[in-house]
C-alpha atoms as a PDB file:
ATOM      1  CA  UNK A   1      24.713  -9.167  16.862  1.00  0.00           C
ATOM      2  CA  UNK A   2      25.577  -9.220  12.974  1.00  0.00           C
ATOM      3  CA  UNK A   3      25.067  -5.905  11.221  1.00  0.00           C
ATOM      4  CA  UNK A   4      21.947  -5.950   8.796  1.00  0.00           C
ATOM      5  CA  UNK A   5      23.729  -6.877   5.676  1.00  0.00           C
ATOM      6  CA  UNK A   6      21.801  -6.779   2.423  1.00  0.00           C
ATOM      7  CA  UNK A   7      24.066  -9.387   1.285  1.00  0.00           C
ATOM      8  CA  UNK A   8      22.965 -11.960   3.759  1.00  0.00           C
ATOM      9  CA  UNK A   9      19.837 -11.811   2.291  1.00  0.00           C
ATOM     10  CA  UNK A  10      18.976 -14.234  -0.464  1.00  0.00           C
ATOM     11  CA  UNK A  11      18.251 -13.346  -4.056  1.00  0.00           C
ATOM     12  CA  UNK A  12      14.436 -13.874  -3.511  1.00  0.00           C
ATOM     13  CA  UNK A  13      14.139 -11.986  -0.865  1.00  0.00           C
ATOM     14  CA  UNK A  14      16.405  -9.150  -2.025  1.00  0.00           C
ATOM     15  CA  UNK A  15      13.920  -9.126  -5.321  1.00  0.00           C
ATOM     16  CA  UNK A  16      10.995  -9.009  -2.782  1.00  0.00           C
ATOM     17  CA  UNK A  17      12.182  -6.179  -0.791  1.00  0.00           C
ATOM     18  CA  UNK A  18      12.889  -3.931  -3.537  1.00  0.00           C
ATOM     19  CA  UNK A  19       9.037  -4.519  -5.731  1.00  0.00           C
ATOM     20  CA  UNK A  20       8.364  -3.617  -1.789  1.00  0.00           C
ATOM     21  CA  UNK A  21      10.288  -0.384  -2.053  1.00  0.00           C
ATOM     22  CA  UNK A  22       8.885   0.404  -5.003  1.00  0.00           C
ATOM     23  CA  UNK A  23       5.111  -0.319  -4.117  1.00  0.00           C
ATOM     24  CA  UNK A  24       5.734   1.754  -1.002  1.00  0.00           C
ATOM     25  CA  UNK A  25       6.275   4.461  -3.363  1.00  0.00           C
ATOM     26  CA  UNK A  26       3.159   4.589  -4.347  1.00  0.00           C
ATOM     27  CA  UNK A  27       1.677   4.426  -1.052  1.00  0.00           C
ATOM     28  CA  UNK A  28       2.025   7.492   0.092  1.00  0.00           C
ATOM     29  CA  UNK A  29      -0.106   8.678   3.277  1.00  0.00           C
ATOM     30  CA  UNK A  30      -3.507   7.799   4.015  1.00  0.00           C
ATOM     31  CA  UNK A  31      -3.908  11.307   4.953  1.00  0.00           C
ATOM     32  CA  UNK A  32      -4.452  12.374   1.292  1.00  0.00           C
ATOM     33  CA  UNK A  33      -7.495  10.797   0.691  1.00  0.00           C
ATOM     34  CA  UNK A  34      -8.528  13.328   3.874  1.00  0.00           C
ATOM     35  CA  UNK A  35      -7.233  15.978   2.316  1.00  0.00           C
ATOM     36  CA  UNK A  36      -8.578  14.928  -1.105  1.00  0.00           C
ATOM     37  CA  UNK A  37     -12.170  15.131   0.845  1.00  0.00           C
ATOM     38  CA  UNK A  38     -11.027  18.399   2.252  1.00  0.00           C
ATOM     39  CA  UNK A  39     -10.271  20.224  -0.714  1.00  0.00           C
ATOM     40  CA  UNK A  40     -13.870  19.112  -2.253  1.00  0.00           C
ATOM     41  CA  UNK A  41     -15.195  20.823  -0.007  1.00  0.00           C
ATOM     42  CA  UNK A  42     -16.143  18.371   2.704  1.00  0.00           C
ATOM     43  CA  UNK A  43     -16.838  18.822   6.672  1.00  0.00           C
ATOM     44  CA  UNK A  44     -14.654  18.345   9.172  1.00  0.00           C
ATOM     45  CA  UNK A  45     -16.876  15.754  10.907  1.00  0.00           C
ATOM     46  CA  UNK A  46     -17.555  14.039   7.246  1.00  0.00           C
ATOM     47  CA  UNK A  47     -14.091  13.778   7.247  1.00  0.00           C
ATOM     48  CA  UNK A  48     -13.204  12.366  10.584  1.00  0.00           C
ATOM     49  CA  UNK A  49     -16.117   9.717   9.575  1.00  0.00           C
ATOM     50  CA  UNK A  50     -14.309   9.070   6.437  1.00  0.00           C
ATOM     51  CA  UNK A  51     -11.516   8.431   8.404  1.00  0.00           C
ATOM     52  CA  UNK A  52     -12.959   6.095  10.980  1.00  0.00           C
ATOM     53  CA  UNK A  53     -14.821   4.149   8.015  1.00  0.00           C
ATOM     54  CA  UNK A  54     -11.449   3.894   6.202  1.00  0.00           C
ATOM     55  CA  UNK A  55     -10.093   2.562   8.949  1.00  0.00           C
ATOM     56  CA  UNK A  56     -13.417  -0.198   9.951  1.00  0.00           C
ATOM     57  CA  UNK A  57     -12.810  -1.064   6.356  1.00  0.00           C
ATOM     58  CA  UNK A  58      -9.403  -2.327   6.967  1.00  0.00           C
ATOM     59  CA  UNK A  59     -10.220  -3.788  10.180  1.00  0.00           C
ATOM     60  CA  UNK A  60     -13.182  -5.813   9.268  1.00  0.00           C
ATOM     61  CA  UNK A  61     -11.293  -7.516   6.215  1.00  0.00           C
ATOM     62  CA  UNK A  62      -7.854  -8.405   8.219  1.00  0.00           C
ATOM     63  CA  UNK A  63      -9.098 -11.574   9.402  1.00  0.00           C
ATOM     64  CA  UNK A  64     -10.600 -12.848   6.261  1.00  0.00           C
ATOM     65  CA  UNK A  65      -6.778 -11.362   4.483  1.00  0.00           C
ATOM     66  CA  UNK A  66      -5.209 -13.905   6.520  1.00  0.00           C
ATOM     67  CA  UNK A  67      -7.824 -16.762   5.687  1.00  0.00           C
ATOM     68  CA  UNK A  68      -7.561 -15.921   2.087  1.00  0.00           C
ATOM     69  CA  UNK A  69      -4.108 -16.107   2.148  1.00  0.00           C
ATOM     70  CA  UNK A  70      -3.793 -19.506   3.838  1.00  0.00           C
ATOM     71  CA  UNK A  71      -6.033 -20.786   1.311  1.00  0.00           C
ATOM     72  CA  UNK A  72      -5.528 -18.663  -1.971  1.00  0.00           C
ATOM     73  CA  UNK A  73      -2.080 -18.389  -1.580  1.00  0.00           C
ATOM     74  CA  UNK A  74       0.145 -15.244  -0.346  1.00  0.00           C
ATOM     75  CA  UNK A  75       1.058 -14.062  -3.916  1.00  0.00           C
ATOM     76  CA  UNK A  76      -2.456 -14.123  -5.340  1.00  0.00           C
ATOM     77  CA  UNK A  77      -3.591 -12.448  -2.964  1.00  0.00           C
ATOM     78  CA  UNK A  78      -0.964  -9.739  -2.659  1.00  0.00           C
ATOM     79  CA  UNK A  79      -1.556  -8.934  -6.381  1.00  0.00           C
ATOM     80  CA  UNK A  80      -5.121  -8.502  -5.799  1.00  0.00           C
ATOM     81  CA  UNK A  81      -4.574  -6.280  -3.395  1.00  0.00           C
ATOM     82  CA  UNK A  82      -1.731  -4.426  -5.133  1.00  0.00           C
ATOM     83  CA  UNK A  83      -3.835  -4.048  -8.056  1.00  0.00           C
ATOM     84  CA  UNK A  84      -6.998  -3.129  -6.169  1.00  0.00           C
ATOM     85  CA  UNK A  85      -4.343  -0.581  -4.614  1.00  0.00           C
ATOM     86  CA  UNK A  86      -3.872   0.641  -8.261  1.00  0.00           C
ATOM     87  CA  UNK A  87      -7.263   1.185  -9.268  1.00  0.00           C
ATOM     88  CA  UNK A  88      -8.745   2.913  -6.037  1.00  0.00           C
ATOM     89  CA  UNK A  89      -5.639   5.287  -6.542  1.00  0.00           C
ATOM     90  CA  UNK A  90      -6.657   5.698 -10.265  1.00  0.00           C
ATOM     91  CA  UNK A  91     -10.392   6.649  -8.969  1.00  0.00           C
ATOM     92  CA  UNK A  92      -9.199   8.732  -6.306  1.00  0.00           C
ATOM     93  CA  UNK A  93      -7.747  11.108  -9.042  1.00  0.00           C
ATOM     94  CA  UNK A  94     -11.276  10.917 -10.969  1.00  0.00           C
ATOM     95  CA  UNK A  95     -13.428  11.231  -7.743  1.00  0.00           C
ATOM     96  CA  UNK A  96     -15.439  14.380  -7.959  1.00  0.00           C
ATOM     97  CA  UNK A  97     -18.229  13.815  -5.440  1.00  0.00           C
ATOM     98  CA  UNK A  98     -18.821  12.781  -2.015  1.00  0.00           C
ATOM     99  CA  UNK A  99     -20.404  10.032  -2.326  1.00  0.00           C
ATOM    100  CA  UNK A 100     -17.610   8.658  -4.728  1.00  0.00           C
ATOM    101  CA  UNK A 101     -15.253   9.818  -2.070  1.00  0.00           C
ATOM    102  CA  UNK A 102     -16.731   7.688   0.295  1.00  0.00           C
ATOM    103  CA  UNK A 103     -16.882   4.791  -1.877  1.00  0.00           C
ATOM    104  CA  UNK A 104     -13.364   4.815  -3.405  1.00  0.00           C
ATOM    105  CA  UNK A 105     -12.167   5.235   0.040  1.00  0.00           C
ATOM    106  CA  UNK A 106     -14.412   2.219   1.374  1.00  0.00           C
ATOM    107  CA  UNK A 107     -13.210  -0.359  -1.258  1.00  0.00           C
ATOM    108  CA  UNK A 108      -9.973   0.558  -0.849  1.00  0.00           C
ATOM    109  CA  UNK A 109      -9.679   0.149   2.542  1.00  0.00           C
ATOM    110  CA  UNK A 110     -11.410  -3.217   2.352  1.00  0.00           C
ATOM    111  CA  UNK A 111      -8.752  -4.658  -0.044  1.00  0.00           C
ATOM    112  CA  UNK A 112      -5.871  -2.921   2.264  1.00  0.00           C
ATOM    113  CA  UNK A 113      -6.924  -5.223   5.189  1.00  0.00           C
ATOM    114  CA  UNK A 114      -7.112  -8.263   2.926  1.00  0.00           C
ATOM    115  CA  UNK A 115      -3.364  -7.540   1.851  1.00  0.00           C
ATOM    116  CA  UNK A 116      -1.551  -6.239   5.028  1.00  0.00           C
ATOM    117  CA  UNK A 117      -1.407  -9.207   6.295  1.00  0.00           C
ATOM    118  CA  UNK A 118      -0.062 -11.359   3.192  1.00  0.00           C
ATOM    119  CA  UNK A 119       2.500  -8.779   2.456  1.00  0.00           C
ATOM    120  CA  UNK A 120       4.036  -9.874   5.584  1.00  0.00           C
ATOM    121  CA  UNK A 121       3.860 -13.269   5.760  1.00  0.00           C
ATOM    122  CA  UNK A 122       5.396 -13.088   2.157  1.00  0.00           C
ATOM    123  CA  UNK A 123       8.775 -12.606   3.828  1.00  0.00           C
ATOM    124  CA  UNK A 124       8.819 -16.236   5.501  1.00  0.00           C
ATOM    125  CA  UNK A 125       7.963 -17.477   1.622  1.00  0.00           C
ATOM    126  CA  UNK A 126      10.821 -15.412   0.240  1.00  0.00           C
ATOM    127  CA  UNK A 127      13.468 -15.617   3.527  1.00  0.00           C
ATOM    128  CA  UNK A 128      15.314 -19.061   4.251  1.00  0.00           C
ATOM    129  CA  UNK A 129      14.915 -20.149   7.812  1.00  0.00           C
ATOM    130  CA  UNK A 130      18.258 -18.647   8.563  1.00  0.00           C
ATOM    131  CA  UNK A 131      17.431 -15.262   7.494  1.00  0.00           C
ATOM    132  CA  UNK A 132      13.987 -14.501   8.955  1.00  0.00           C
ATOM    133  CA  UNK A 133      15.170 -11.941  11.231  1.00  0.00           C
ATOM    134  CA  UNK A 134      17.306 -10.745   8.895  1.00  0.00           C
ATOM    135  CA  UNK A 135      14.538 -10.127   6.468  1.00  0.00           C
ATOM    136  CA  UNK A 136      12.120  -9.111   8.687  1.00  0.00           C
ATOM    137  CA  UNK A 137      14.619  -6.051   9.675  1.00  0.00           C
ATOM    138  CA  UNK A 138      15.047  -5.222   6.088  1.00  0.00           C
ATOM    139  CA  UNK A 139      11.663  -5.356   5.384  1.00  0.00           C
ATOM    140  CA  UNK A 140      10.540  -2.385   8.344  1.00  0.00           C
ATOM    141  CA  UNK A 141      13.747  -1.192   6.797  1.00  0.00           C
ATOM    142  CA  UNK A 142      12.858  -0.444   3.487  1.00  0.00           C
ATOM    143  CA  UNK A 143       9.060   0.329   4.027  1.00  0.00           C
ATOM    144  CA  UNK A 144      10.374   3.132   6.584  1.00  0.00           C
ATOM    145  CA  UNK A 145      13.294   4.167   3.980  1.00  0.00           C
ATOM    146  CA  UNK A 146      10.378   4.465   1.002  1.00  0.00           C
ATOM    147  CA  UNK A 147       7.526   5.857   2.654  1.00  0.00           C
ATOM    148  CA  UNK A 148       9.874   9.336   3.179  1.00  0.00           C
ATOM    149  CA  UNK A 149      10.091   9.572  -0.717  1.00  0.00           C
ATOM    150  CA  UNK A 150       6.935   8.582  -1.135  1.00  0.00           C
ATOM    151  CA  UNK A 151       5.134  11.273   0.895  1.00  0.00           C
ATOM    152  CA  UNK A 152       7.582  13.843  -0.463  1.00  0.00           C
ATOM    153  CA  UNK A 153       7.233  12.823  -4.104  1.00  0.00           C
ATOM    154  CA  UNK A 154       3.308  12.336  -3.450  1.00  0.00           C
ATOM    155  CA  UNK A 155       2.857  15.733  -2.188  1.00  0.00           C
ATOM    156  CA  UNK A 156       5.097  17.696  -4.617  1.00  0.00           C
ATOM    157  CA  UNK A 157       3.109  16.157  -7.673  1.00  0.00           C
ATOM    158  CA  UNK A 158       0.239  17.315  -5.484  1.00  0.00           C
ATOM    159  CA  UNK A 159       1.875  21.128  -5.142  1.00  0.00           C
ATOM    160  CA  UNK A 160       3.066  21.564  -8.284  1.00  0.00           C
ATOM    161  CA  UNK A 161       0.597  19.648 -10.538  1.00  0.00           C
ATOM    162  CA  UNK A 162      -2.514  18.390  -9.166  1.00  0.00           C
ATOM    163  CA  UNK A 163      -4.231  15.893  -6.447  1.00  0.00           C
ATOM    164  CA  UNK A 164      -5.118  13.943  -9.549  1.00  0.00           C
ATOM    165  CA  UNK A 165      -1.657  14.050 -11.026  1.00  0.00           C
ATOM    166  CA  UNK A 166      -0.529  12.459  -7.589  1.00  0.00           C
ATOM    167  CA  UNK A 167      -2.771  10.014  -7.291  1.00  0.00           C
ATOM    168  CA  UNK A 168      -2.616   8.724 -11.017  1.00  0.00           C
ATOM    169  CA  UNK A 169       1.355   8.519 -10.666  1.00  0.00           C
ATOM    170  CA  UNK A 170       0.921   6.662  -7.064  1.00  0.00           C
ATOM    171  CA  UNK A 171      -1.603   4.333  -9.085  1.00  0.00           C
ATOM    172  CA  UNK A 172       1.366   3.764 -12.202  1.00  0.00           C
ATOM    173  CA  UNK A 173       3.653   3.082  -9.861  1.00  0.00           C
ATOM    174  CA  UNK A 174       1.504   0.149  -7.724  1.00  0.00           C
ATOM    175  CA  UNK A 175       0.794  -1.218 -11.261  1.00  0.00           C
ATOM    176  CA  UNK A 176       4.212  -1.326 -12.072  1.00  0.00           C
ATOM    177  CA  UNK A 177       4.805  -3.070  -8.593  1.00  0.00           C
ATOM    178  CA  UNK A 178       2.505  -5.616  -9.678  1.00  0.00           C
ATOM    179  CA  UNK A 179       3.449  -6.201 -12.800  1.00  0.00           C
ATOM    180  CA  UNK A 180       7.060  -7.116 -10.974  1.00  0.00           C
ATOM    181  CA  UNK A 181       5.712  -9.314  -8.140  1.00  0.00           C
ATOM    182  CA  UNK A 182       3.659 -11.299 -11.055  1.00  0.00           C
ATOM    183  CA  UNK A 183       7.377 -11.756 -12.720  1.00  0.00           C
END
């Protein structure tokens, strides 16, 4: 097999990859927005449900992702959910109730599932047809590469300044992602 060589990729795809590495900056662990709900002082059961609901969210709006994206288009609808990404992280840092826990973490999750799908199928817009296993390596690649960093950086911000401070620079950073995908 040829080695996974960045430079067999081609420029489109390289651009893609790294906004990609840089989104997945900002997406640091779902498991914060638990532990956002834990240090507020919810339950563990509320908590689990949170969870599950998060999760139901995404699931219920996967489908209709991929529906959207055949008929809106890939990009459009990766920005939405990029910049839907943005804001939810924006709220989670100004969330000071349960009930706007739950909502935040709802929405979110809805415009997750519309995305995950898109955000894949991007790489057969971006890859020529003799790259697409090529690019689809990089791409697990550099999402597995970022998401160390981005837990790390996520949860230092989190130690050292607050869970707001993390989630407002986690919601900078997806802006700044999206702002780069538009370009």
């Amino acid at each position: 097999l040829e080695p996974l060589r960045w430079g067999a990729l081609s420029r489109g795809m390289r651009r893609y990859l790294l906004v990609l590495a840089l989104f997945t900056l900002a997406r640091a662990s779902e498991t914060f927005i638990v532990l956002l709900g834990y240090q507020m002082g919810t339950g563990t059961v509320e908590l689990l449900l949170l969870w599950a609901a998060l999760n139901l969210a995404k699931a219920l709006t996967s489908t209709a992702g991929g529906r959207l994206a055949d008929s809106m288009g890939r990009g459009p609808l990766m920005l939405l959910s990029w910049t839907a990404f943005a804001a939810c992280f924006l709220l989670f840092g100004k969330v000071d109730s349960g009930i706007g826990l739950w909502t935040v973490t709802i929405v979110y999750g809805l415009f997750f599932g519309l995305g995950e799908g898109a955000e894949k199928a991007l790489i057969s817009d971006f890859a020529a047809p003799a790259e697409q296993g090529t690019a689809f390596g990089w791409y697990y690649l550099v999402l597995g590469l970022a998401a160390i960093p981005a837990g790390l950086l996520f949860g230092a911000v989190w130690q050292f300044q607050s869970a707001a401070m993390a989630f407002f620079l986690a919601a900078a950073i997806a802006a700044v992602a999206v702002l780069l995908l538009r370009g």
